[in-house]
N, C-alpha and C. Protein backbone atom coordinates (compact mmCIF):
# COMPACT_ATOMS: atom_id res chain seq x y z
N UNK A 1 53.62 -90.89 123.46
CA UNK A 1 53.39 -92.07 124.24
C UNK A 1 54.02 -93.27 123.54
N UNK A 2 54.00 -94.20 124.55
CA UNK A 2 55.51 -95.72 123.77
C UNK A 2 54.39 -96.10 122.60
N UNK A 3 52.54 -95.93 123.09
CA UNK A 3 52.18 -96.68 121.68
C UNK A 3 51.57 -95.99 120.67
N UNK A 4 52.14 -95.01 120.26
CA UNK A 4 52.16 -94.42 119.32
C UNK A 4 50.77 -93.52 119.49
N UNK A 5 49.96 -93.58 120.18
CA UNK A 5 48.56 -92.66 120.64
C UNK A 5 48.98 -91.25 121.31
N UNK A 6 48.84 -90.25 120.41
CA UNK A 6 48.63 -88.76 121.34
C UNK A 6 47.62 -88.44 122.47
N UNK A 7 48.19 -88.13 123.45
CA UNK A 7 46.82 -87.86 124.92
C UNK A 7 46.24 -86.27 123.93
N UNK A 8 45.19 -85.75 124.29
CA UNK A 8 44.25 -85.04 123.80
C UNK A 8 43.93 -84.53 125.36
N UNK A 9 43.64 -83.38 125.80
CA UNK A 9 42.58 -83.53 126.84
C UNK A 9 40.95 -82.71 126.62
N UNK A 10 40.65 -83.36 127.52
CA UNK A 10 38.82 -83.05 126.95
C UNK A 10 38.62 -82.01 126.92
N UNK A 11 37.88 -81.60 125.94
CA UNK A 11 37.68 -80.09 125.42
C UNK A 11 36.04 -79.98 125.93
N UNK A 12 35.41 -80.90 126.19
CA UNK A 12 33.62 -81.00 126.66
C UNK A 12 33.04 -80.43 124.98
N UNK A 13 33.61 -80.28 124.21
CA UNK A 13 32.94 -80.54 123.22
C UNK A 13 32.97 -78.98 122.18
N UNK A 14 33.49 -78.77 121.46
CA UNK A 14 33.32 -77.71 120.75
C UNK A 14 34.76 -76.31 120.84
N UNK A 15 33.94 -75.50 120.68
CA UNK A 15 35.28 -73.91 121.00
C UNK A 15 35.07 -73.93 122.68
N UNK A 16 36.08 -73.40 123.01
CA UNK A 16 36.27 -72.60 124.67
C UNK A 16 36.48 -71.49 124.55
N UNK A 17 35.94 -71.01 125.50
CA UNK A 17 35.75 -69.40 126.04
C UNK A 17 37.26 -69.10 125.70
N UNK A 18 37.83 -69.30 125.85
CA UNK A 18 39.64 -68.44 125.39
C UNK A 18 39.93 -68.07 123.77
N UNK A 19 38.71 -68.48 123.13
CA UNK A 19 38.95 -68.08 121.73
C UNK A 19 38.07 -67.03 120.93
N UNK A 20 37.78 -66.31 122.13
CA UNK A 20 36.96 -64.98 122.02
C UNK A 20 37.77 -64.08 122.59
N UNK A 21 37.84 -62.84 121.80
CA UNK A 21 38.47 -61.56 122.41
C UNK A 21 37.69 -60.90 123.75
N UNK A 22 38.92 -61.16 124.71
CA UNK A 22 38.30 -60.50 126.16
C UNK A 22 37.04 -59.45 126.48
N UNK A 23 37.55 -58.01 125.44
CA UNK A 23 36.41 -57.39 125.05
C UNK A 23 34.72 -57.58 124.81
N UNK A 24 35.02 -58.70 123.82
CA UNK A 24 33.75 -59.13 122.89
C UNK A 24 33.06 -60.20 124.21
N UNK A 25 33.51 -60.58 125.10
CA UNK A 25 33.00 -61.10 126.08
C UNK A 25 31.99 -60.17 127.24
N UNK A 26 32.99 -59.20 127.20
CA UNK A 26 32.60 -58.51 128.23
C UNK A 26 31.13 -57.90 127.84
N UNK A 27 31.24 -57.07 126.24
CA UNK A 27 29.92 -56.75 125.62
C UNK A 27 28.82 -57.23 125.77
N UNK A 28 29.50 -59.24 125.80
CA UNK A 28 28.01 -60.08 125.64
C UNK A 28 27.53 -59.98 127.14
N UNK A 29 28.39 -59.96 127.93
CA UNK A 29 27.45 -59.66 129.35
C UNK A 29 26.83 -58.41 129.86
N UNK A 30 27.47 -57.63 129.27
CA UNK A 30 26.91 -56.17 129.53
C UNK A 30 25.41 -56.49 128.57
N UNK A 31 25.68 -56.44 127.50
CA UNK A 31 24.30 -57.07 126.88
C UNK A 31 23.20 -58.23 127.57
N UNK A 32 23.47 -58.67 128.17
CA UNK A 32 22.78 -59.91 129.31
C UNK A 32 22.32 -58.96 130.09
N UNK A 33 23.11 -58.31 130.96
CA UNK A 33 22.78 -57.68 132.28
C UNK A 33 21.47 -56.47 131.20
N UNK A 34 21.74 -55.19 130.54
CA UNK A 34 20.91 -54.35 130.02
C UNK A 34 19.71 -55.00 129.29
N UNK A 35 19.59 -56.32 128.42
CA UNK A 35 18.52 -57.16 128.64
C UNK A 35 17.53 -56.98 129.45
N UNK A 36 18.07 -57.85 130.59
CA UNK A 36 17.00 -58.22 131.33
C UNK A 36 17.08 -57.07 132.42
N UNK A 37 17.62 -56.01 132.68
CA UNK A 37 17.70 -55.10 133.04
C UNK A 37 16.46 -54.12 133.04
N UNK A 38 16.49 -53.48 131.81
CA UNK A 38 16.06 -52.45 131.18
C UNK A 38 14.69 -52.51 131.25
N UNK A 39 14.33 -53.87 131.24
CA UNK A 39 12.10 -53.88 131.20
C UNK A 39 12.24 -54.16 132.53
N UNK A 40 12.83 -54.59 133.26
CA UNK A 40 12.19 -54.16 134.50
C UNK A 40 12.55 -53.01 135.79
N UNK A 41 13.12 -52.35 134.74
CA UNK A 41 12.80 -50.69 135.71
C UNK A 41 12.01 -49.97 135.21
N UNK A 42 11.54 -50.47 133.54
CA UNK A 42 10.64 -49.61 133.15
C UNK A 42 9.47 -50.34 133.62
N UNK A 43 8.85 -51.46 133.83
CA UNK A 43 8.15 -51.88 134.58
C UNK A 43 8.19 -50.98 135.91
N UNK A 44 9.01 -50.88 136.98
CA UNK A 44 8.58 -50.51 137.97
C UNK A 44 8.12 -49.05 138.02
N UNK A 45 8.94 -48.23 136.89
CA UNK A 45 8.61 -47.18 136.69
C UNK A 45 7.51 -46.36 136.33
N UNK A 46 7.10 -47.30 135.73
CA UNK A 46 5.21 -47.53 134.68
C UNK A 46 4.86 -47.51 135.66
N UNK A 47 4.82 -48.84 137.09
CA UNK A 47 3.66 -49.25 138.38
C UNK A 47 3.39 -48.14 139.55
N UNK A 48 4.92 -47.00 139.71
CA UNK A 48 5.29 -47.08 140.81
C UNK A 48 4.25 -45.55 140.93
N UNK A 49 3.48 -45.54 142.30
CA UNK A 49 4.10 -45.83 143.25
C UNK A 49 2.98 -47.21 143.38
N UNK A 50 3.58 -47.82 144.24
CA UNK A 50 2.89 -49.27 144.30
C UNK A 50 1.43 -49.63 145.53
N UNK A 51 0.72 -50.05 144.80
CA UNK A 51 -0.75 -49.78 145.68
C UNK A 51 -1.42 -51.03 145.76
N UNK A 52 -0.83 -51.99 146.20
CA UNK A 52 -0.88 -53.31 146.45
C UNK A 52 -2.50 -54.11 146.99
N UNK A 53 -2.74 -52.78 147.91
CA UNK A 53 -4.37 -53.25 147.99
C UNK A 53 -5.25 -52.84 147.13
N UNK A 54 -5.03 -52.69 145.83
CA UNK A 54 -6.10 -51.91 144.67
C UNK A 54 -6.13 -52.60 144.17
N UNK A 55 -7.16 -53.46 143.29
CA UNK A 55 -7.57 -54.59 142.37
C UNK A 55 -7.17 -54.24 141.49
N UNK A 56 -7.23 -52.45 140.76
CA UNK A 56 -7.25 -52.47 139.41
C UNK A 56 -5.65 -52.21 139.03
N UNK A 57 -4.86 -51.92 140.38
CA UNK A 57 -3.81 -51.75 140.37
C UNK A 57 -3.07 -52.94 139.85
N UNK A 58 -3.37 -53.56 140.76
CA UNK A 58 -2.71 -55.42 140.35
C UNK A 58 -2.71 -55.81 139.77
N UNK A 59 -3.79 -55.52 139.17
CA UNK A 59 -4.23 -56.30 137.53
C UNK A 59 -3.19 -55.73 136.55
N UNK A 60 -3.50 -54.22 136.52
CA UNK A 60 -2.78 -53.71 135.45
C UNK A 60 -0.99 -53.59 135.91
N UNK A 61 -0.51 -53.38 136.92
CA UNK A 61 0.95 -53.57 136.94
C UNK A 61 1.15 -55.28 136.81
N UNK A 62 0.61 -55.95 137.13
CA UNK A 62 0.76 -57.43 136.45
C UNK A 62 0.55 -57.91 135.24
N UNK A 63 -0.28 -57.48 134.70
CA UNK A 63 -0.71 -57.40 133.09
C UNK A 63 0.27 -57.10 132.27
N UNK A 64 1.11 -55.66 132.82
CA UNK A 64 1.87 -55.19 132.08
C UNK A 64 3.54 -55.27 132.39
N UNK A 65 3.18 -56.30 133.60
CA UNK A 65 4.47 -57.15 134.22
C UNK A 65 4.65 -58.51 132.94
N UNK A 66 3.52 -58.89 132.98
CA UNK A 66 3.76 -60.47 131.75
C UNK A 66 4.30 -59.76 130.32
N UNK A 67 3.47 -58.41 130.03
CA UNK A 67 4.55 -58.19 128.61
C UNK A 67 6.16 -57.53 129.18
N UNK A 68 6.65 -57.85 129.69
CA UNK A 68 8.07 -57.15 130.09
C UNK A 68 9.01 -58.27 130.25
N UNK A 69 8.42 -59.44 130.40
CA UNK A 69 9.11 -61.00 130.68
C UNK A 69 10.08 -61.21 129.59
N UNK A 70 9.79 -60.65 128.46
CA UNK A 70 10.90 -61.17 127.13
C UNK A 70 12.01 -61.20 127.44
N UNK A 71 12.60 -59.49 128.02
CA UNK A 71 13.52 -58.54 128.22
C UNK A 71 14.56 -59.82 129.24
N UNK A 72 13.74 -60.03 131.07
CA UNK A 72 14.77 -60.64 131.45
C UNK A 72 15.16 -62.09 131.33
N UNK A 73 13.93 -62.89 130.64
CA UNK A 73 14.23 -64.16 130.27
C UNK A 73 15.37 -64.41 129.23
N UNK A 74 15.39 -63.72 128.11
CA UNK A 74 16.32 -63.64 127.47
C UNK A 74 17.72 -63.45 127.53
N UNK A 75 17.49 -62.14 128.82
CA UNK A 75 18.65 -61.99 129.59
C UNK A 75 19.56 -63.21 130.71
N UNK A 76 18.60 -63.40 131.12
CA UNK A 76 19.33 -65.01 131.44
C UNK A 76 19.77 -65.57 130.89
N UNK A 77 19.17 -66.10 129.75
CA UNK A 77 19.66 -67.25 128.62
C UNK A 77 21.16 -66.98 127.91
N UNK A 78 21.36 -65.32 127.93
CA UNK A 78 22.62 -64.94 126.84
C UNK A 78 23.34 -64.88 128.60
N UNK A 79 23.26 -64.73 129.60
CA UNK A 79 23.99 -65.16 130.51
C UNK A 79 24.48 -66.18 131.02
N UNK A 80 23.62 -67.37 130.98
CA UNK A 80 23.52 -68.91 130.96
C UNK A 80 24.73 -68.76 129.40
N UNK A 81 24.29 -68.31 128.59
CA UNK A 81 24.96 -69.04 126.91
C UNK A 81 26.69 -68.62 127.60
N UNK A 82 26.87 -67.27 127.82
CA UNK A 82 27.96 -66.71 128.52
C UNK A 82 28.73 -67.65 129.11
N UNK A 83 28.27 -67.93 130.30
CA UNK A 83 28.62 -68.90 131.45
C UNK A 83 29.14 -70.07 131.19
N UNK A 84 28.15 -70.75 130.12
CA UNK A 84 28.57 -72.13 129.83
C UNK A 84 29.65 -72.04 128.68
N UNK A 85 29.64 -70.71 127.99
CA UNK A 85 30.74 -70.54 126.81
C UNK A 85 32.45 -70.42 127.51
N UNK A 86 31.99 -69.63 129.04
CA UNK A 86 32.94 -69.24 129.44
C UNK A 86 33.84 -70.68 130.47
N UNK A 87 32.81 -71.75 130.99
CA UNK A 87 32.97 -72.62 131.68
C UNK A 87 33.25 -71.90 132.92
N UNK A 88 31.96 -70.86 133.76
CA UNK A 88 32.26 -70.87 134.73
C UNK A 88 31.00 -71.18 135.82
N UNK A 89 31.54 -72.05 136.84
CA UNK A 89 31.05 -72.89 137.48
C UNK A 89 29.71 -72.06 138.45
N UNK A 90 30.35 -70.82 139.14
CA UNK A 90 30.09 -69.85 140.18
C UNK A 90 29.13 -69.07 139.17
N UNK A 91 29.24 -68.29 137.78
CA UNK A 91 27.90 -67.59 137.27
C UNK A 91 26.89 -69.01 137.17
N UNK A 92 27.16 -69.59 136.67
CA UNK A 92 26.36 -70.92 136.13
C UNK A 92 25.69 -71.29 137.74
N UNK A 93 25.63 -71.12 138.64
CA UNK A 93 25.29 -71.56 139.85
C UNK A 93 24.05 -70.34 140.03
N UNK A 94 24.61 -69.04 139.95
CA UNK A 94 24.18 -68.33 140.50
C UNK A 94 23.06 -67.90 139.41
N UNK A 95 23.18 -67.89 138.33
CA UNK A 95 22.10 -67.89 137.00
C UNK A 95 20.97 -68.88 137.11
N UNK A 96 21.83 -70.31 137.46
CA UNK A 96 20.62 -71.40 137.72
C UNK A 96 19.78 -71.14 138.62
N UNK A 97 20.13 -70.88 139.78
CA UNK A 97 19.84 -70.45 140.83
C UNK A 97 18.61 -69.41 141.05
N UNK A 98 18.65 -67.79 140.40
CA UNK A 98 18.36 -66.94 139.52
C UNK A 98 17.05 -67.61 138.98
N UNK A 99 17.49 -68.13 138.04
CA UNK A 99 16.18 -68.87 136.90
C UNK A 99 15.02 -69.88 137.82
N UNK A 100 15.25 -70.35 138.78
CA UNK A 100 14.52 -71.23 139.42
C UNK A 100 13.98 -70.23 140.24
N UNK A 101 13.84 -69.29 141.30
CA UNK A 101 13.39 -68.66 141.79
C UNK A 101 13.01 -67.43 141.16
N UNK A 102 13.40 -66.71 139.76
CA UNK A 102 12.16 -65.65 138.98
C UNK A 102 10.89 -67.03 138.44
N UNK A 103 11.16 -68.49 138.21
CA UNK A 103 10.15 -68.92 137.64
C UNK A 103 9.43 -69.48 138.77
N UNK A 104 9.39 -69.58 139.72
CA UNK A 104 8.22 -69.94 141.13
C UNK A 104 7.62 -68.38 141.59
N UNK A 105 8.27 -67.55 141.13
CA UNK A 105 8.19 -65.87 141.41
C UNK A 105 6.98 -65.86 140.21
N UNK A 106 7.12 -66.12 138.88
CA UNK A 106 6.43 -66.10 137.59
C UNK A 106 4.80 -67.00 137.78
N UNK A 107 5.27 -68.31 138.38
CA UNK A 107 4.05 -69.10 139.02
C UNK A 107 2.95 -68.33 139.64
N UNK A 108 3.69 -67.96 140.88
CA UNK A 108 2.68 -67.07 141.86
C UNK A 108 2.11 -65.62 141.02
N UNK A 109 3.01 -65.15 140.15
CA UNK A 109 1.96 -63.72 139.79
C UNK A 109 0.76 -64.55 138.87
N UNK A 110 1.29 -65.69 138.49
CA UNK A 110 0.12 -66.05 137.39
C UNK A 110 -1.20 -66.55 138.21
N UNK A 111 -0.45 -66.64 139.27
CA UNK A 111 -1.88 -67.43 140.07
C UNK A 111 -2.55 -66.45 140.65
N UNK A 112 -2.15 -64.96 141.15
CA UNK A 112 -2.40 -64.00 141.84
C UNK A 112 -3.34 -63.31 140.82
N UNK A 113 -2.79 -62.78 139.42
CA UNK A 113 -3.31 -62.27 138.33
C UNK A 113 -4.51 -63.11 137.66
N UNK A 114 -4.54 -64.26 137.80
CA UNK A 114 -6.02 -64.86 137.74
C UNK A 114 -6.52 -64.65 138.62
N UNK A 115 -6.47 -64.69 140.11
CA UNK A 115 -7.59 -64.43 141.13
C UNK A 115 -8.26 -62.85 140.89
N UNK A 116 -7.28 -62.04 140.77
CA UNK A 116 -7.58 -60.41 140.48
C UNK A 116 -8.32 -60.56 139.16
N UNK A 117 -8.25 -61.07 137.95
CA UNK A 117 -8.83 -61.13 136.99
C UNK A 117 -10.20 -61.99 137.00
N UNK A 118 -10.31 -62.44 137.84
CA UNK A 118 -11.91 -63.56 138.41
C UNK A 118 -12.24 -62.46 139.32
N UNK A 119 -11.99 -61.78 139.97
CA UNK A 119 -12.23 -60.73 141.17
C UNK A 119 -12.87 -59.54 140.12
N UNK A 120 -12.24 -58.96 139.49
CA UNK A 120 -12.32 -58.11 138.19
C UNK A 120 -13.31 -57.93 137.57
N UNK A 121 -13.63 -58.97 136.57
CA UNK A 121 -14.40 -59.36 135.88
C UNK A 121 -15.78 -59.56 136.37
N UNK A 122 -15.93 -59.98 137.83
CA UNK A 122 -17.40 -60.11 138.38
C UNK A 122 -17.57 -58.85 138.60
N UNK A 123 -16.87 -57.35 138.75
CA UNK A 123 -17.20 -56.53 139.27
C UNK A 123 -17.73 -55.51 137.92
N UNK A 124 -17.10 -55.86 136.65
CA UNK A 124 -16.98 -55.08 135.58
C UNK A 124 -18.54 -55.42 134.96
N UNK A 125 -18.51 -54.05 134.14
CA UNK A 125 -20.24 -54.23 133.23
C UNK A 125 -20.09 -55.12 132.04
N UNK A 126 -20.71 -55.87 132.27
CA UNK A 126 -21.05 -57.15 130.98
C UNK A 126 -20.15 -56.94 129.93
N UNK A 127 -20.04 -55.44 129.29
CA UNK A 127 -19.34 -55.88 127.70
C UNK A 127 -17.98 -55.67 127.89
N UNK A 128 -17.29 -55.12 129.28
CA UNK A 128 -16.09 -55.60 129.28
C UNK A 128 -15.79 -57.12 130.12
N UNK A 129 -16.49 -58.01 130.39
CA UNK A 129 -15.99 -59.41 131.09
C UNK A 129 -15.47 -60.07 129.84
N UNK A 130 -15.73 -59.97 128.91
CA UNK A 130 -14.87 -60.93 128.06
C UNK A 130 -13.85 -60.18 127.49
N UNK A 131 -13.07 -58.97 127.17
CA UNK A 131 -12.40 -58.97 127.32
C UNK A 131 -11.36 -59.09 128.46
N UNK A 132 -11.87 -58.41 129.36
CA UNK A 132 -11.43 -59.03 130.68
C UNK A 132 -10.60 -60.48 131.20
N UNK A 133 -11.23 -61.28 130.59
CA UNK A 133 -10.97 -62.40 130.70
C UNK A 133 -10.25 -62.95 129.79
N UNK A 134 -9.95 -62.57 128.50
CA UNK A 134 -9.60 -62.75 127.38
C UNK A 134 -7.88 -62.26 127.75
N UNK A 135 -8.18 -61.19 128.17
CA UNK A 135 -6.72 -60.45 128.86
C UNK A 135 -5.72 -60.96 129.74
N UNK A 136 -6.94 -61.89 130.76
CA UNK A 136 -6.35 -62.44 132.06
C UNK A 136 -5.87 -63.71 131.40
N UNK A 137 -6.57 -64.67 130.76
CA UNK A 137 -5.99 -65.88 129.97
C UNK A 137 -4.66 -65.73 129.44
N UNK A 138 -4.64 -64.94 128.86
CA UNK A 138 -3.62 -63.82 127.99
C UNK A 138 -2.26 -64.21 128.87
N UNK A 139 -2.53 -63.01 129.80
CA UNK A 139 -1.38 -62.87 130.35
C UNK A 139 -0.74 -64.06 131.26
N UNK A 140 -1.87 -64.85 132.08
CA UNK A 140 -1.21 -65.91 133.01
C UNK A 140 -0.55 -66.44 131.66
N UNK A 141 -0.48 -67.35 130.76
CA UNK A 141 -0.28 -67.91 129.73
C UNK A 141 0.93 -67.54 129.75
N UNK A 142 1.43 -66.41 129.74
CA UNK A 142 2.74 -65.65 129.28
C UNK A 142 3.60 -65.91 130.44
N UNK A 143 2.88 -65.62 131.80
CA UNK A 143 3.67 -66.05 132.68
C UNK A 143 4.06 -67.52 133.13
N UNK A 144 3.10 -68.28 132.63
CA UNK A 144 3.50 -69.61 132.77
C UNK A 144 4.40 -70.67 131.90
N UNK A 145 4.38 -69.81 130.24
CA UNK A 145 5.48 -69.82 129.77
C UNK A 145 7.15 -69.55 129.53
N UNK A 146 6.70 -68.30 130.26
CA UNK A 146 8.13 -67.71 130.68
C UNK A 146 8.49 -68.13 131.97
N UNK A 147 7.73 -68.73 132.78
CA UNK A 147 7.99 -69.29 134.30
C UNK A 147 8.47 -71.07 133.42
N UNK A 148 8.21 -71.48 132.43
CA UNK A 148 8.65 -72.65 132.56
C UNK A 148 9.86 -72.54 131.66
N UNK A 149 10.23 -71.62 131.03
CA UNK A 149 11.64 -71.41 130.20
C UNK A 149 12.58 -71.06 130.98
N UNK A 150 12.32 -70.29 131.84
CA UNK A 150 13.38 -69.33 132.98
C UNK A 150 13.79 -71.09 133.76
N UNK A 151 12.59 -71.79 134.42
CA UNK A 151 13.03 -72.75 135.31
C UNK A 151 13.59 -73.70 134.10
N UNK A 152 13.64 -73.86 133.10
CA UNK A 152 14.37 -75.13 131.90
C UNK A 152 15.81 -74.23 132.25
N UNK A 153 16.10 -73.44 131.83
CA UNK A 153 17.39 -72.17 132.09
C UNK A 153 18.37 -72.71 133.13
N UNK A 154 17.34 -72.46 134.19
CA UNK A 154 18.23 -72.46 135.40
C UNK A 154 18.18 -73.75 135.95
N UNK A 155 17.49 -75.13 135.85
CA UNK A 155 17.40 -76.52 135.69
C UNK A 155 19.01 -76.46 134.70
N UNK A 156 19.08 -76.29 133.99
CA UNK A 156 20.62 -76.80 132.64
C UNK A 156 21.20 -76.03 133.27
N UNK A 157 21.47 -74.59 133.59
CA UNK A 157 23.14 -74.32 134.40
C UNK A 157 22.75 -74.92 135.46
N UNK A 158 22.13 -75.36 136.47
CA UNK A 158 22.67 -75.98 137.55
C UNK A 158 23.92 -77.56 136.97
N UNK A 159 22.71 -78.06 136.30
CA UNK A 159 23.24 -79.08 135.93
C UNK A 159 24.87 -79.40 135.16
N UNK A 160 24.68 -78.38 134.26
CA UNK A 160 26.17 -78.13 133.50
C UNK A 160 27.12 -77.62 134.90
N UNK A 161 26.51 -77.06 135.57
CA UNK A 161 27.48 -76.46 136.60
C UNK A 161 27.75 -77.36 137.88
N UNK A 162 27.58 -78.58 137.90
CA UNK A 162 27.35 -79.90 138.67
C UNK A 162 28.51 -80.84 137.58
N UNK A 163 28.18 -80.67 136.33
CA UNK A 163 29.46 -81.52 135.87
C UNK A 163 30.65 -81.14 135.65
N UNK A 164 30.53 -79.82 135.41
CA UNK A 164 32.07 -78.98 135.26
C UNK A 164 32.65 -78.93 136.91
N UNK A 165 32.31 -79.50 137.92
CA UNK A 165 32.62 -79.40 139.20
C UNK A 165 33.25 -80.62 138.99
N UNK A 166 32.07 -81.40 139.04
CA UNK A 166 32.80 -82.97 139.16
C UNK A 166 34.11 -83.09 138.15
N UNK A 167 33.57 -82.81 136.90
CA UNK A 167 34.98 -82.71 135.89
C UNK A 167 36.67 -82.25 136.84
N UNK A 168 36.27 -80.95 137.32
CA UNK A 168 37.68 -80.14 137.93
C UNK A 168 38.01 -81.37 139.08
N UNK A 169 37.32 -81.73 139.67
CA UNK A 169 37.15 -82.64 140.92
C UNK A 169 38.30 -83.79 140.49
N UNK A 170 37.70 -84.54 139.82
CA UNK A 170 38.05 -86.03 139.00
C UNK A 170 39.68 -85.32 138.38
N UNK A 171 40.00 -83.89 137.77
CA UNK A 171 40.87 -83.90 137.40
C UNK A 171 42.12 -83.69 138.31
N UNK A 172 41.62 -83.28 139.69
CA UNK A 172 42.31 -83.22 140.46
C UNK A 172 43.10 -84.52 141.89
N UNK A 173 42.18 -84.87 141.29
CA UNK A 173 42.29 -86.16 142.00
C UNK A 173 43.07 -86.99 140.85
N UNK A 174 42.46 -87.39 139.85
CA UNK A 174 43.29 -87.96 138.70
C UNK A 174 43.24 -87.12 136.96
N UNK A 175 44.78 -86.49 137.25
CA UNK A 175 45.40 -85.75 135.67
C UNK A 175 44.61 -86.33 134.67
N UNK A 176 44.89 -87.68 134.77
CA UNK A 176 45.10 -88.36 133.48
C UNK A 176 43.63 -88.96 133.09
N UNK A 177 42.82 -88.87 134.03
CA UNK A 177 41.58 -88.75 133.67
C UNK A 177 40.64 -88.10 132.83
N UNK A 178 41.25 -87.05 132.71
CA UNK A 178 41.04 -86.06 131.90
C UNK A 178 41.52 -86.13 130.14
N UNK A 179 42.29 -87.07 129.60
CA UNK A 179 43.06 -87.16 128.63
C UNK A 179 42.12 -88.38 128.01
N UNK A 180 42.01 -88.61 126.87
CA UNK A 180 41.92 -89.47 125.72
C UNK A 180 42.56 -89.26 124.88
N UNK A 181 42.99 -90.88 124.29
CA UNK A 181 43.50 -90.57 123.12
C UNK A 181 43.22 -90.03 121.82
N UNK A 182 44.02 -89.28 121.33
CA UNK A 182 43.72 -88.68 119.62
C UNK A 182 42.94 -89.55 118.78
N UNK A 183 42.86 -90.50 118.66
CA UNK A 183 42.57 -91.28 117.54
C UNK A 183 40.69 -91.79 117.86
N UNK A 184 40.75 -91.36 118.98
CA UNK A 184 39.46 -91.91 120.01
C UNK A 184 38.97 -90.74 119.71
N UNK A 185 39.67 -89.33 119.91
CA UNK A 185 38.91 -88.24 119.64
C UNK A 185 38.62 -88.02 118.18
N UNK A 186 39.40 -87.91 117.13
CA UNK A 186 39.15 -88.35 116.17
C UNK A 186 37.95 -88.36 115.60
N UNK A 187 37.33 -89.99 116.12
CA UNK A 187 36.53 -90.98 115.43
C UNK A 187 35.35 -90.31 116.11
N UNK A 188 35.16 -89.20 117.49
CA UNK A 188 34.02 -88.59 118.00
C UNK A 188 33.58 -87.57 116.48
């Protein structure tokens, strides 16, 4: 340039997805997907066949639904990490997306699994109501934690996936928008 400043263009901050071997990408999603995969077929597999009007049924395939939450929450997150490593707009949509509806999905079992666990517990002999209840605390807890991590998840890729739009947007409309100078980047 005439004043001596190099254009730079915005990098959004850090490494880009192009400086990972194609391979080692692919692993990390196959690893995402078998994640959150894997506990919940063994979940359904544990429940099935499914007996929806049975109290003790509900309880316990829900009970043992809240310990299985690790598996696909996690799995999101290294999909989300994926997505935003990779800068792509369309997983990042569909992950956010994803994460907001397993955590209103996570809400309702917690609210369902306390009613069955108040239902439960009045029916059970005295020296099991406190564990009973001890169990049911237990588990909503788990689901309301993992219902509010999954929706933080999928709240940030929407969002990241709202500015990397506008970003492509703005660059298409204006190149040079996209550029700062070296010396500006620099001093970041």
């Amino acid at each position: 340039m005439a004043d001596g400043k190099r254009a730079v263009p915005e990098a959004g901050g850090g490494m880009r997805g192009g400086h990972l071997p194609p391979m080692l990408l692919v692993g990390i999603g196959c690893l995402a997907l078998l994640v959150a995969v894997i506990p919940l077929v063994d979940l359904t597999l544990e429940a099935w066949p499914p007996r929806l009007t049975t109290l003790s049924w509900r309880y316990g395939a829900l009970g043992l639904g809240a310990s299985q939450l690790t598996g696909p929450v996690c799995g999101l997150a290294l999909g989300v990490t994926l997505a935003w490593w990779r800068r792509s707009p369309s997983t990042l949509g569909i992950l956010g997306w994803l994460g907001i509806v397993a955590s209103v999905m996570m809400v309702l079992a917690a609210f369902v699994f306390l009613f069955d666990a108040i239902e439960l517990t009045s029916v059970a002999p005295d020296e099991r109501r406190r564990p009973l209840r001890i169990a049911g605390a237990v588990s909503a807890l788990k689901y309301v934690s993992w219902a509010a991590t999954s929706a933080i998840l999928g709240w940030g890729a929407l969002r990241f996936r709202r500015s990397l739009v506008s970003d492509a947007t703005r660059a298409q409309e204006d190149p040079s928008a996209m550029l700062i100078p070296a010396r500006k980047r620099e001093e970041e």
